[in-house]
Protein backbone atom coordinates (compact mmCIF):
# COMPACT_ATOMS: atom_id res chain seq x y z
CA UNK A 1 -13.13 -36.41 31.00
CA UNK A 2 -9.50 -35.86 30.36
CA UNK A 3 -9.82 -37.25 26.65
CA UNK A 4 -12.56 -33.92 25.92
CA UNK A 5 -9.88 -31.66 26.89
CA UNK A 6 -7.30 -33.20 25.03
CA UNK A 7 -9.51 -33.26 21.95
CA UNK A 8 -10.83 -29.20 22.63
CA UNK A 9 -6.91 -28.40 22.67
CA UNK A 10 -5.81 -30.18 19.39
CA UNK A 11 -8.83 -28.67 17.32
CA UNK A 12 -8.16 -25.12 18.68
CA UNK A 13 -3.96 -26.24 18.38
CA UNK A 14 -5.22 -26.83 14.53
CA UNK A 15 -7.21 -24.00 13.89
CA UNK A 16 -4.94 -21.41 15.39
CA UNK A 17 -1.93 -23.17 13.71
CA UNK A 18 -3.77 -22.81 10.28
CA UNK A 19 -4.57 -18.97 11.11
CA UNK A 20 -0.89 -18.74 11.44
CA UNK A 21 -0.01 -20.32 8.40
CA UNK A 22 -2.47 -18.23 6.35
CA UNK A 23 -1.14 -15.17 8.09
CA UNK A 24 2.10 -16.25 6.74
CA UNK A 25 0.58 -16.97 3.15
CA UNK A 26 -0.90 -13.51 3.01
CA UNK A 27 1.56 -11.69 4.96
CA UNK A 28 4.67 -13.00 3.21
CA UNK A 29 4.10 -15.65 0.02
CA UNK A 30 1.69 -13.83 -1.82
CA UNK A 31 3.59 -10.41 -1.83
CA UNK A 32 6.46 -12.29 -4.51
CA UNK A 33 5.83 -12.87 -8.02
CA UNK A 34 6.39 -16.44 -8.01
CA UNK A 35 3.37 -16.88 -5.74
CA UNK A 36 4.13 -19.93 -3.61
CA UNK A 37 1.14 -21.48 -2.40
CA UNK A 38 1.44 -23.34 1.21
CA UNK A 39 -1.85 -25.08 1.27
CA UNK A 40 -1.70 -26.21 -1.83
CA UNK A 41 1.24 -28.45 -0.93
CA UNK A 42 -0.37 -29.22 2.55
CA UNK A 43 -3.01 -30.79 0.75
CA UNK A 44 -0.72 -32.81 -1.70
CA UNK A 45 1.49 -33.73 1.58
CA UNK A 46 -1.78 -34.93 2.93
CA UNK A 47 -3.18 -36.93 -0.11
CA UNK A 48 0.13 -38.21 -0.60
CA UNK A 49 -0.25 -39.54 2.73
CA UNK A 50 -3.66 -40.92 2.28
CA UNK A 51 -5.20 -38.52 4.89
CA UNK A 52 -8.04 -37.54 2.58
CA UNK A 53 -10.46 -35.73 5.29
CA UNK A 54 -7.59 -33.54 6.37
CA UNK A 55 -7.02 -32.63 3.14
CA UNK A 56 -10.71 -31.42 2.34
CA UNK A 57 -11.04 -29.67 5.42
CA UNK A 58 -7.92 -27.99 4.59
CA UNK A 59 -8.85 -27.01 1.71
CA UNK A 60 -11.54 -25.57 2.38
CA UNK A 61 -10.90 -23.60 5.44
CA UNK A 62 -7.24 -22.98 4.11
CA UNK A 63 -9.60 -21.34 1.56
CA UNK A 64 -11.38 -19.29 3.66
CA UNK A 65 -9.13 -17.87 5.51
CA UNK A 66 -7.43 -16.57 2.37
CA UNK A 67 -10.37 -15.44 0.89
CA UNK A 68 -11.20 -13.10 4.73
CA UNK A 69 -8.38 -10.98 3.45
CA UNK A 70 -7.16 -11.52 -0.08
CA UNK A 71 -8.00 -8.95 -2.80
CA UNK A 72 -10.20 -11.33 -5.08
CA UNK A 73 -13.86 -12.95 -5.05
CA UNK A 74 -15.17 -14.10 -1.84
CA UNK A 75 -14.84 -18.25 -2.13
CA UNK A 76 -12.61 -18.75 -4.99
CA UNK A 77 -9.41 -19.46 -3.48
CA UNK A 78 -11.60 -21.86 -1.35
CA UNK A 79 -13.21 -23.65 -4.54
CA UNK A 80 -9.77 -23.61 -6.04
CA UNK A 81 -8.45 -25.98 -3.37
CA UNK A 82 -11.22 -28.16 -3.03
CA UNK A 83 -11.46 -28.52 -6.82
CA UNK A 84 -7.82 -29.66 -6.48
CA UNK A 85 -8.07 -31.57 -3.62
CA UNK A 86 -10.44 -33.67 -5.08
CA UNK A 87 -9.15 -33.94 -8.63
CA UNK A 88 -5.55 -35.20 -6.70
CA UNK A 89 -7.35 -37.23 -4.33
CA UNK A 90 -9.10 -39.34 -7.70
CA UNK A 91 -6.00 -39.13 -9.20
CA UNK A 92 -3.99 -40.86 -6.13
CA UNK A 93 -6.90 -43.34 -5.54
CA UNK A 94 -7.04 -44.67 -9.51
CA UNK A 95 -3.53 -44.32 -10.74
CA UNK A 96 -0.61 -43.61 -8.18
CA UNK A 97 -1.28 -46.10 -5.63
CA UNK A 98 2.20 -46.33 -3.96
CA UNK A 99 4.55 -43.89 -3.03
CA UNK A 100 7.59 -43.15 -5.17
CA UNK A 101 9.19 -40.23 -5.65
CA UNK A 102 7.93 -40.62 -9.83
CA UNK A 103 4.65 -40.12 -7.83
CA UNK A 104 5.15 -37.08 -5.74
CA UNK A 105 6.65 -35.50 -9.09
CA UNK A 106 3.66 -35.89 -10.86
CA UNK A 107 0.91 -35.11 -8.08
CA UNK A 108 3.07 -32.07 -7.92
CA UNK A 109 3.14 -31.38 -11.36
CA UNK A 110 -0.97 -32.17 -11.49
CA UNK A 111 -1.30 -30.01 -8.38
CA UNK A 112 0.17 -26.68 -9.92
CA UNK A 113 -0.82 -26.98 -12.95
CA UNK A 114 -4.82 -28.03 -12.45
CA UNK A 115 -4.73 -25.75 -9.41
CA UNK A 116 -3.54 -22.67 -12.17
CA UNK A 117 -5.95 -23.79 -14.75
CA UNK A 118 -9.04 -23.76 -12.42
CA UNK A 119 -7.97 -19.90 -11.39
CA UNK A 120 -7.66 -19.01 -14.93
CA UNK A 121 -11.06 -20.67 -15.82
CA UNK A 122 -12.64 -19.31 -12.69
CA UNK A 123 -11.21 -15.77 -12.93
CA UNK A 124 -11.99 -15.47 -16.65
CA UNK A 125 -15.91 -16.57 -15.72
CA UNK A 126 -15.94 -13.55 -12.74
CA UNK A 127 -14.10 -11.08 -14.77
CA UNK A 128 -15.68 -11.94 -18.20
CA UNK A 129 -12.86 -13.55 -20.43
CA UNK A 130 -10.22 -10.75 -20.61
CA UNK A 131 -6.86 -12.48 -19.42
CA UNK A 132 -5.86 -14.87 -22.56
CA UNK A 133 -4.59 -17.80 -21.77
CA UNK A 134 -0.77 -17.97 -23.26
CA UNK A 135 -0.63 -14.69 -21.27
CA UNK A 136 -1.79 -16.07 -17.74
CA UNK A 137 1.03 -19.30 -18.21
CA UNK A 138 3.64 -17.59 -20.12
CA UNK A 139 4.69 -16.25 -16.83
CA UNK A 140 8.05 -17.52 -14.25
CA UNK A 141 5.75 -17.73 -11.14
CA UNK A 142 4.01 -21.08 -12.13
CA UNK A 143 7.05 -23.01 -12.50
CA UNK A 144 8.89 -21.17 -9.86
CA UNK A 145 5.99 -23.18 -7.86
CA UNK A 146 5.92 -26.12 -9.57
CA UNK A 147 10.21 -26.81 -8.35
CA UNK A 148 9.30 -25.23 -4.90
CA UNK A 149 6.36 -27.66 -4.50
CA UNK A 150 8.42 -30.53 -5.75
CA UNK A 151 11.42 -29.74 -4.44
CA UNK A 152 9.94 -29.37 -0.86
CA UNK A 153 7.54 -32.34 -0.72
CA UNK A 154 10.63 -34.68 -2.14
CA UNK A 155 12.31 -32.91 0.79
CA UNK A 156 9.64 -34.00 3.32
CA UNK A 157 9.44 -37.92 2.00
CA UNK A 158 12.77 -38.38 1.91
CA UNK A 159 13.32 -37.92 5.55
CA UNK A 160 12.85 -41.30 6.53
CA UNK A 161 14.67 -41.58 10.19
CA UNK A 162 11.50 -39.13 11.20
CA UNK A 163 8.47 -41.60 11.50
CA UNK A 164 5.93 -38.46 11.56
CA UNK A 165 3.79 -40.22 8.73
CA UNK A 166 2.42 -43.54 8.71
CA UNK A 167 3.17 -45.26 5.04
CA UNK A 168 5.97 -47.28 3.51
CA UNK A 169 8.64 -45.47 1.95
């Protein structure tokens, strides 16, 4: 009976953690221009990790709750990160199968940039084609992202006295 309640308090621990952090992703990281995205590393922390269920429920309900109060499209910023979430979960699977920090550089790198590319596509489909391309990536917010993104997961993985994660460094 004990084991229930333990389970009822680590989803609602999760899901009012995850309201947090997308209070803090609205609240905060989306008002600069480089537009840091938290989820989006969550999920490359998580496939990086090999925790691929967490990372498509986080996704997607990282997703929605962005979506409940961000100016844009109902669903996209949700599509977005599953979109990436699986691309970056095929990618891990078929070509980076340990973990090095060559690795985490380039799921980063894959995970800005495909994450980016899938707005622009999306947003040009809702909005009928009028942002050019050069224009949307010509811009210091993408690769403000891309060293954030790297810079923290390398950051994360390179704390190895911590044993949070369960893989071989």
């Amino acid at each position: 009976m004990s084991y229930d309640y333990k389970i009822m308090f680590l989803i609602f621990f999760t899901v009012f953690a995850l309201i947090i952090l997308a209070s803090f992703q609205i609240a905060f990281l989306n008002q600069f221009r480089w537009g840091f995205n938290i989820f989006l590393v969550l999920i490359s922390l998580l496939i990086l990790t090999k925790n691929i269920y967490s990372a498509i429920f986080l996704g997607w309900f990282g997703g929605f709750l962005i979506d409940t109060v961000y100016f844009s499209v109902f669903g996209v910023t949700s599509l977005l990160l599953l979109l990436t979430a699986a691309f970056l979960i095929i990618l891990q699977k078929k070509v980076l199968l340990t973990l090095k920090s060559e690795n985490i550089l380039i799921i980063t790198v894959f995970a800005v940039f495909f994450y980016h590319f899938l707005a622009w596509i999306i947003n040009n489909i809702l909005i009928r084609g009028q942002e050019k391309f050069s224009f949307y990536f010509l811009n210091s917010g993408i690769m403000a992202e891309l060293v954030l993104t790297a810079v923290l997961l390398l950051i994360i993985f390179s704390v190895k006295s911590i044993k949070i994660f369960r893989f071989n460094v």
